[in-house]
Protein backbone atom coordinates (compact mmCIF):
# COMPACT_ATOMS: atom_id res chain seq x y z
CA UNK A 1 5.66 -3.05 2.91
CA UNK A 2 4.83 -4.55 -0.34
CA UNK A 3 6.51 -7.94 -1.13
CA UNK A 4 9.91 -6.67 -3.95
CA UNK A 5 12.41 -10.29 -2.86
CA UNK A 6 11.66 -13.04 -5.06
CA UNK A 7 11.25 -14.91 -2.08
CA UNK A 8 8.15 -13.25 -1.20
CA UNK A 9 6.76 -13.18 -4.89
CA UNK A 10 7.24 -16.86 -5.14
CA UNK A 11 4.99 -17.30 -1.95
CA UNK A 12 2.35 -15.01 -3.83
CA UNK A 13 2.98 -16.49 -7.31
CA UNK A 14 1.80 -20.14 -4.60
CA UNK A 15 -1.51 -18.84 -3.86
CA UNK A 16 -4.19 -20.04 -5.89
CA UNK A 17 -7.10 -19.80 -7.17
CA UNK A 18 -6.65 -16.61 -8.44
CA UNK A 19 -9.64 -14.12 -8.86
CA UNK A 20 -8.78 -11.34 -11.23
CA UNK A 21 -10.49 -7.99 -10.77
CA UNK A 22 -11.30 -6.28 -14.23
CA UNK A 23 -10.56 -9.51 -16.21
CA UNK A 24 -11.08 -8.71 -19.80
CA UNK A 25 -12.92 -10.69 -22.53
CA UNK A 26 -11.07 -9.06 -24.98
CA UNK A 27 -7.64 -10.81 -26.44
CA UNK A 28 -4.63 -8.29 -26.82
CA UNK A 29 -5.28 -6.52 -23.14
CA UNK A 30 -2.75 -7.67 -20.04
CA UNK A 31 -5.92 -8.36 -18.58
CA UNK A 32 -7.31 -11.27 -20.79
CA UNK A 33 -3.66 -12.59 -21.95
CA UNK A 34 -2.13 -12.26 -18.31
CA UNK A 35 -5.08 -14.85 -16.78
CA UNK A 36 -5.03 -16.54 -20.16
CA UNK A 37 -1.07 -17.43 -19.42
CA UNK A 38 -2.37 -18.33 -15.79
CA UNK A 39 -4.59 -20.58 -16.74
CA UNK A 40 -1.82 -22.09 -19.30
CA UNK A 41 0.18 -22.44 -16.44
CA UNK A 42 -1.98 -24.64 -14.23
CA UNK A 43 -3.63 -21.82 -11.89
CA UNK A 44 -7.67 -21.90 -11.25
CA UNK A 45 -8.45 -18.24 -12.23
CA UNK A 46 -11.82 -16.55 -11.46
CA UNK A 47 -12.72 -13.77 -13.92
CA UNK A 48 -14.47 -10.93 -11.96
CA UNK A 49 -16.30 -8.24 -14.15
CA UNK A 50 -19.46 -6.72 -13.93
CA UNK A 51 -19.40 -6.04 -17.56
CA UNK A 52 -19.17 -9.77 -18.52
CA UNK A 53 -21.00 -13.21 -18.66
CA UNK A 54 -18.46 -15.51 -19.20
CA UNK A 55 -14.56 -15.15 -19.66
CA UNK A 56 -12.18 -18.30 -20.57
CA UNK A 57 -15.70 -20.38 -20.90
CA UNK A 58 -16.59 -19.76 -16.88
CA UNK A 59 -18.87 -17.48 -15.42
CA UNK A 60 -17.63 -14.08 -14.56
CA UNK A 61 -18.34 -12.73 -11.36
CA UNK A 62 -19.73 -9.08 -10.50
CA UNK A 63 -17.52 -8.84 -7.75
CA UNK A 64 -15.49 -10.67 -5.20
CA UNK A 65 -18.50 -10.84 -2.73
CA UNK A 66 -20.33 -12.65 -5.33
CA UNK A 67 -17.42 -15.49 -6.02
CA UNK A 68 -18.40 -18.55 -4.47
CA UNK A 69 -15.58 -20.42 -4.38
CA UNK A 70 -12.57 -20.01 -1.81
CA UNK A 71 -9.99 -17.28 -3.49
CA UNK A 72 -6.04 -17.52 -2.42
CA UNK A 73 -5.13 -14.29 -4.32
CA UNK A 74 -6.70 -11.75 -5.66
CA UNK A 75 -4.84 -9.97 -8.77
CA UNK A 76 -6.25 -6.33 -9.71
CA UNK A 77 -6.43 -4.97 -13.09
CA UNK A 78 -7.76 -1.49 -12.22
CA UNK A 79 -6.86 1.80 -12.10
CA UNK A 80 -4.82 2.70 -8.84
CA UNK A 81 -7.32 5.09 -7.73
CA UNK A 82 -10.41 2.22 -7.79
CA UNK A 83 -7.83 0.01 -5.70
CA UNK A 84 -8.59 1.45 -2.36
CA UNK A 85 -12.19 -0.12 -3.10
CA UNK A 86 -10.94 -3.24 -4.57
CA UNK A 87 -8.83 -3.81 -1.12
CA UNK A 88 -12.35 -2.94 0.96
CA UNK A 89 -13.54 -5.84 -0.60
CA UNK A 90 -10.97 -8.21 -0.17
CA UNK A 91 -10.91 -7.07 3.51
CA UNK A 92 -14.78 -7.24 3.73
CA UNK A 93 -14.30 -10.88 2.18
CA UNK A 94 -11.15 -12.33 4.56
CA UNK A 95 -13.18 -11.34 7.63
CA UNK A 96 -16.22 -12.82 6.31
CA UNK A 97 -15.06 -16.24 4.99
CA UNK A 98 -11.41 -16.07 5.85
CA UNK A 99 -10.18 -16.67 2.47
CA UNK A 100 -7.27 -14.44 0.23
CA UNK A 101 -4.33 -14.74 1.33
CA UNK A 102 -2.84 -12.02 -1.32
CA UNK A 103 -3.01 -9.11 -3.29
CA UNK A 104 -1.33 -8.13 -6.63
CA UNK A 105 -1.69 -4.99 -8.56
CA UNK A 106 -0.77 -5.39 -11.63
CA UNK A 107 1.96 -3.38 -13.57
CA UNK A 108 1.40 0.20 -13.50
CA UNK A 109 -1.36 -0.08 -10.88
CA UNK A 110 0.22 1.24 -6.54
CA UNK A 111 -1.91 2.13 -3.90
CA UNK A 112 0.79 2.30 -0.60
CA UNK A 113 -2.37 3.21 1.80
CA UNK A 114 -3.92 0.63 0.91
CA UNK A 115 -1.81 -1.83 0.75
CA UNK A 116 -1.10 -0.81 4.35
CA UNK A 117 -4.24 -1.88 5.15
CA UNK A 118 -4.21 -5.15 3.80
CA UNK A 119 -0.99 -5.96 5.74
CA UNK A 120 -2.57 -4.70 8.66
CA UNK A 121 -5.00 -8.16 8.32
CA UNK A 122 -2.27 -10.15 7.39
CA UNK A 123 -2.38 -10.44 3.57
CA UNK A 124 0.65 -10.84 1.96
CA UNK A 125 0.70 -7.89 -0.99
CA UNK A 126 2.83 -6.92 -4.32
CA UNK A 127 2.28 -3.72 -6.71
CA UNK A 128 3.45 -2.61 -9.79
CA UNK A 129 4.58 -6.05 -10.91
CA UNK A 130 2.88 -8.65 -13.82
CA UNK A 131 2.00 -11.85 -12.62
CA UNK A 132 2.68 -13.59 -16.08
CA UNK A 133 6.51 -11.73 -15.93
CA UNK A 134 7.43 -12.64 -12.75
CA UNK A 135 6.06 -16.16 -13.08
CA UNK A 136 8.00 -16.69 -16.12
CA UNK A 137 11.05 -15.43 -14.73
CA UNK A 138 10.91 -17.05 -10.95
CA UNK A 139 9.12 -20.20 -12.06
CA UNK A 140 8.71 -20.84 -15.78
């Protein structure tokens, strides 16, 4: 079951670096402002987005295979249907390098199946929640 205690969030909210899947370049969105307050907060975060060069002045990443450094959590800003893929890759990536620890799906973003599946390999997991609110409240 997804992590709801605060308990549980706050052991999510530890892991870092933190690469974000659909990272936006464009100010306004959750999904620039939400790793913009990361990064405000002290968190390494990875953009990851196929569509960009460079968010937050690093390079993004086409996709989680491509990130070179070690990732703790990986927070998704896509659509819940794309998350079953997103998870395939974070799966594909544990068993390869044995890195991520977590998965978040942003607010408004649930995918229970999948979810399952990350459980299954031991990844600690969270949906329907914002990082930046539940940091703020829990440890800000």
């Amino acid at each position: 079951m997804p992590v709801t205690d605060d308990d549980g969030l706050r052991e999510l909210l530890s892991m870092d670096p933190v690469a974000v899947v659909g990272c936006s370049t464009t100010p306004g969105k959750a999904a620039h402002d939400v790793p913009a307050y990361l990064r405000d907060h002290g968190y390494e975060v990875i953009p990851v987005n196929p569509y960009a060069d460079e968010i937050f002045g690093r390079e993004a990443y086409d996709s989680l295979a491509d990130v070179e450094e070690e990732i703790g959590l990986v927070d998704v800003f896509r659509p819940s249907d794309e998350v079953a893929g997103v998870v395939d890759d974070v799966l594909a990536r544990h068993e390869d390098r044995g890195d991520v620890d977590g998965v978040w799906l942003q607010l408004g973003i649930a995918d229970d199946e999948a979810l399952a599946r990350a459980e299954d390999a031991g990844l600690r997991t969270t949906q329907d929640r914002c990082m930046k609110v539940e940091h703020g409240r829990l440890l800000g």
